[in-house]
C-alpha atoms as a PDB file:
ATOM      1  CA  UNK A   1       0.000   0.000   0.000  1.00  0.00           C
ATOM      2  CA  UNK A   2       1.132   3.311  -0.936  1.00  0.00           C
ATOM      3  CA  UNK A   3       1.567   6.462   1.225  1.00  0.00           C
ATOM      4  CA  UNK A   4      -1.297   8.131  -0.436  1.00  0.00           C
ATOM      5  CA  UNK A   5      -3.188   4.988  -0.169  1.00  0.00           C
ATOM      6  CA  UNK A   6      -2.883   5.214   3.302  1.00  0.00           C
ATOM      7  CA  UNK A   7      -3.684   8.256   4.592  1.00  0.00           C
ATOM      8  CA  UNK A   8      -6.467   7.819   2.547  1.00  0.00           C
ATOM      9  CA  UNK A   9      -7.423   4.591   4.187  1.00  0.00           C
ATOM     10  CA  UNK A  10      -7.082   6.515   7.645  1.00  0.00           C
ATOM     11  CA  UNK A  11      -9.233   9.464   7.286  1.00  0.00           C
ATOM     12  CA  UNK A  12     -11.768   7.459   5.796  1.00  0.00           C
ATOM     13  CA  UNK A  13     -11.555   5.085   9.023  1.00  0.00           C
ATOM     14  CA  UNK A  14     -11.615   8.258  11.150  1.00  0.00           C
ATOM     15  CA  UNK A  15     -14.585  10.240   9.362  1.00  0.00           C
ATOM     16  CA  UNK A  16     -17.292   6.795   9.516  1.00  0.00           C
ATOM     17  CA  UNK A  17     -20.028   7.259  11.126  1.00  0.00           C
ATOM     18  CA  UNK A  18     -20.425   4.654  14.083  1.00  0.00           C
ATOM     19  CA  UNK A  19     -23.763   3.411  15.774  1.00  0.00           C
ATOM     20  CA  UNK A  20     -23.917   5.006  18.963  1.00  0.00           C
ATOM     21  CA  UNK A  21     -26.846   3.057  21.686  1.00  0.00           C
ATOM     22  CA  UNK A  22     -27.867   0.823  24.234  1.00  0.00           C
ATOM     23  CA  UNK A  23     -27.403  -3.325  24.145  1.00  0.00           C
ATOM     24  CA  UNK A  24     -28.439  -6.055  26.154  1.00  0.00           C
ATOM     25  CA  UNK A  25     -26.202  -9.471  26.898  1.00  0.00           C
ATOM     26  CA  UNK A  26     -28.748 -12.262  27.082  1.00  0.00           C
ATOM     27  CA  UNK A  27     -28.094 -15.945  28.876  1.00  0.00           C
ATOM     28  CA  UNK A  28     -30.693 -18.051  26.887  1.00  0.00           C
ATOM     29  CA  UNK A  29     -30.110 -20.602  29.610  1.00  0.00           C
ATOM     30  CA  UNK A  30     -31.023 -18.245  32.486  1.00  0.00           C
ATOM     31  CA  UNK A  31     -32.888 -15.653  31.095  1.00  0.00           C
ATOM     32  CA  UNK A  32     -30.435 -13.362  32.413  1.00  0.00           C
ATOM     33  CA  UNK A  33     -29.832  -9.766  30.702  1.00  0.00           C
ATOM     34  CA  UNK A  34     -26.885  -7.055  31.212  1.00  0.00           C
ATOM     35  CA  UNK A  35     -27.077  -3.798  29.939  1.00  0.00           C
ATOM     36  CA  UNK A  36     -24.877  -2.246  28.982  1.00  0.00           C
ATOM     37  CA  UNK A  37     -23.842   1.383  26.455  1.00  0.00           C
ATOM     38  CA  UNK A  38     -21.320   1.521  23.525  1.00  0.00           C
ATOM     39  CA  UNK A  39     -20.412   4.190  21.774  1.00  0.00           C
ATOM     40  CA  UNK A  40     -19.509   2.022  18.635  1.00  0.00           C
ATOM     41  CA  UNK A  41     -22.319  -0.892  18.559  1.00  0.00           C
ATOM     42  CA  UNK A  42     -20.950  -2.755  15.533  1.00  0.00           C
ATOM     43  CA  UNK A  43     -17.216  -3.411  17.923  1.00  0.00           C
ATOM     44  CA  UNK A  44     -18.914  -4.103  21.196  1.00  0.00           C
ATOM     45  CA  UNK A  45     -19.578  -7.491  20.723  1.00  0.00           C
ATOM     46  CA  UNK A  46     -15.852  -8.731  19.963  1.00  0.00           C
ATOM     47  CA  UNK A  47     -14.756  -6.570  23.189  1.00  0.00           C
ATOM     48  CA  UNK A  48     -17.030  -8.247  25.635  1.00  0.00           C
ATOM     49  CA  UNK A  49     -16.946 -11.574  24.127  1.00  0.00           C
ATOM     50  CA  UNK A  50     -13.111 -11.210  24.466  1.00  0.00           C
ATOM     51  CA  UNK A  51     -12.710  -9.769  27.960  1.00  0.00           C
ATOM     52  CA  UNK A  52     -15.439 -12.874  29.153  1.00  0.00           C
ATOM     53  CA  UNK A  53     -13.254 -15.433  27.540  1.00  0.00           C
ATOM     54  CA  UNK A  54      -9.715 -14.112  28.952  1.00  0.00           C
ATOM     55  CA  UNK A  55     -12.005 -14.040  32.208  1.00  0.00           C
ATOM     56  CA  UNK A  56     -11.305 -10.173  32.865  1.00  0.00           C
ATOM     57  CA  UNK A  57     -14.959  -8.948  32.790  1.00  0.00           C
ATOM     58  CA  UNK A  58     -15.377  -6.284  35.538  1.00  0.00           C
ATOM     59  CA  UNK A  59     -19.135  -7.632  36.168  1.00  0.00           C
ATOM     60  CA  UNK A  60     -18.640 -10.983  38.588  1.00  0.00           C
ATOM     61  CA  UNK A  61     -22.333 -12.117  37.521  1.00  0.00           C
ATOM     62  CA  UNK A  62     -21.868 -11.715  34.124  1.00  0.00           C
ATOM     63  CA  UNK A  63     -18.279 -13.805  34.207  1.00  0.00           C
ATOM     64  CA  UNK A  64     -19.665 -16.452  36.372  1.00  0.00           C
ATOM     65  CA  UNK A  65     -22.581 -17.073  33.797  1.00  0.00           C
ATOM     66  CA  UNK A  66     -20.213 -16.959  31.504  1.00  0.00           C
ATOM     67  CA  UNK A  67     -17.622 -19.177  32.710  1.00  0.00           C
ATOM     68  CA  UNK A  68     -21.007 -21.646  33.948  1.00  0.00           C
ATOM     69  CA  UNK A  69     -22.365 -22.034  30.672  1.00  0.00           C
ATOM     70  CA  UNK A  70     -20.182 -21.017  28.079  1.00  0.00           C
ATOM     71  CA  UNK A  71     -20.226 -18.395  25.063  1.00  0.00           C
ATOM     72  CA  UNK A  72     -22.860 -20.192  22.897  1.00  0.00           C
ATOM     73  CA  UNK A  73     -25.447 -19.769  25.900  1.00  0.00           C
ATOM     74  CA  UNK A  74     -25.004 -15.664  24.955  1.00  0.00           C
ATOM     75  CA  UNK A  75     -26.548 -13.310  22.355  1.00  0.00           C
ATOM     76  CA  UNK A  76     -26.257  -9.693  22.055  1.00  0.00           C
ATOM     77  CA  UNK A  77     -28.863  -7.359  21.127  1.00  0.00           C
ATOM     78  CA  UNK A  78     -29.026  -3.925  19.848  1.00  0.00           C
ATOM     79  CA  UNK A  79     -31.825  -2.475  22.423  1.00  0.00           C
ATOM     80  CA  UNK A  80     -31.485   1.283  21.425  1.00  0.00           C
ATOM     81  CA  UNK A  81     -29.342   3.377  18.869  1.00  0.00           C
ATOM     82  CA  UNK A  82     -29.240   6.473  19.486  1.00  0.00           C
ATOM     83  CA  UNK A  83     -29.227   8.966  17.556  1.00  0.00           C
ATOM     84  CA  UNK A  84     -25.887  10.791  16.530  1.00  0.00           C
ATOM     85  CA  UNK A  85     -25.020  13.993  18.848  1.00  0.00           C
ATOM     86  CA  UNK A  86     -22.482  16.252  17.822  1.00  0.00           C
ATOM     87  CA  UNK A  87     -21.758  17.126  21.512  1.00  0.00           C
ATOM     88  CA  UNK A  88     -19.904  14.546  22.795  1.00  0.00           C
ATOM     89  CA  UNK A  89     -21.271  15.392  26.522  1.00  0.00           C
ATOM     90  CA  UNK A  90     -24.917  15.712  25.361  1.00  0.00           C
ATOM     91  CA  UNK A  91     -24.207  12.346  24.039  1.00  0.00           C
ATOM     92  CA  UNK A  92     -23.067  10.809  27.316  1.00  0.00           C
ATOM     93  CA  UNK A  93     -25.890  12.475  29.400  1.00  0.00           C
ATOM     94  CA  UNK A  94     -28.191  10.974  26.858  1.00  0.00           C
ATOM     95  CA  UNK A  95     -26.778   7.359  27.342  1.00  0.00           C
ATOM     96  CA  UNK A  96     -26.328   7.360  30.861  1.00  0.00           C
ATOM     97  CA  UNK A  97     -30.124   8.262  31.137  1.00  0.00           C
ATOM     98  CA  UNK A  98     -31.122   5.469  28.717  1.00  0.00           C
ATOM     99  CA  UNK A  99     -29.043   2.901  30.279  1.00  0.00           C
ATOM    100  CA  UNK A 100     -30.706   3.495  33.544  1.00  0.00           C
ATOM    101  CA  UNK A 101     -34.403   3.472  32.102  1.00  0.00           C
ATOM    102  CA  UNK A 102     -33.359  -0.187  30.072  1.00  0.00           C
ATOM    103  CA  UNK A 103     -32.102  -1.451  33.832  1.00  0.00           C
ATOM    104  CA  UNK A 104     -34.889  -0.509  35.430  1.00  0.00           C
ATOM    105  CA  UNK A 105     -37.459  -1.662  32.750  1.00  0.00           C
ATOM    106  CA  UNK A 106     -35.537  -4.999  32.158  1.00  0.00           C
ATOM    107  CA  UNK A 107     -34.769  -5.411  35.841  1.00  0.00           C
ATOM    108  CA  UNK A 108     -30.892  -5.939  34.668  1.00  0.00           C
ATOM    109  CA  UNK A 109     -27.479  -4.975  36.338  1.00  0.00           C
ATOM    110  CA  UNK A 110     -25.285  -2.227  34.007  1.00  0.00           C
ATOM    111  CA  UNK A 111     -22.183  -3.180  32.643  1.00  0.00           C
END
């Protein structure tokens, strides 16, 4: 790839547009939901599902269901995008208010 190429390449990558929103980790064994907020949607998946495996997730109940009944036992699921903000702390106000309505209305911890 050529310089030009590549710079290219980069300010493309940095000028997409990503889904903004809240998700929900699901336990079809249990029933069991987390909920959680991503600024990127599309990458969230790949981040938990990696941090559960390498057994680093922050949330013990979450890990422990995890580690119990393994990864296929899990879905994710796109509960709420969000409309894009061009204020980043608009944005986060906006999320943090969301996430706590989902909790409350799925009786689920926050990740």
């Amino acid at each position: 790839m050529d310089r030009e190429t590549r710079k290219a390449a980069i300010a493309a990558y940095k000028e997409r547009k990503t889904a903004v929103g809240i998700y929900a980790v699901l336990c079809t064994t249990t029933g069991q939901r987390w909920i959680g907020r991503a600024a990127d949607l599309e990458k969230i998946q790949n981040r938990l599902w990696f941090t559960l495996r390498q057994g680093g997730c922050r949330l013990s109940s979450l890990q422990a269901a995890w580690s119990k009944h393994g990864p296929e036992a899990f879905m994710l699921e796109v509960i709420e995008p969000i409309e894009d903000e061009a204020l980043p702390y608009v944005r986060d106000r906006l999320l943090t208010e969301r996430l706590a309505h989902w909790c409350q209305v799925h009786g689920a911890e926050a990740i």
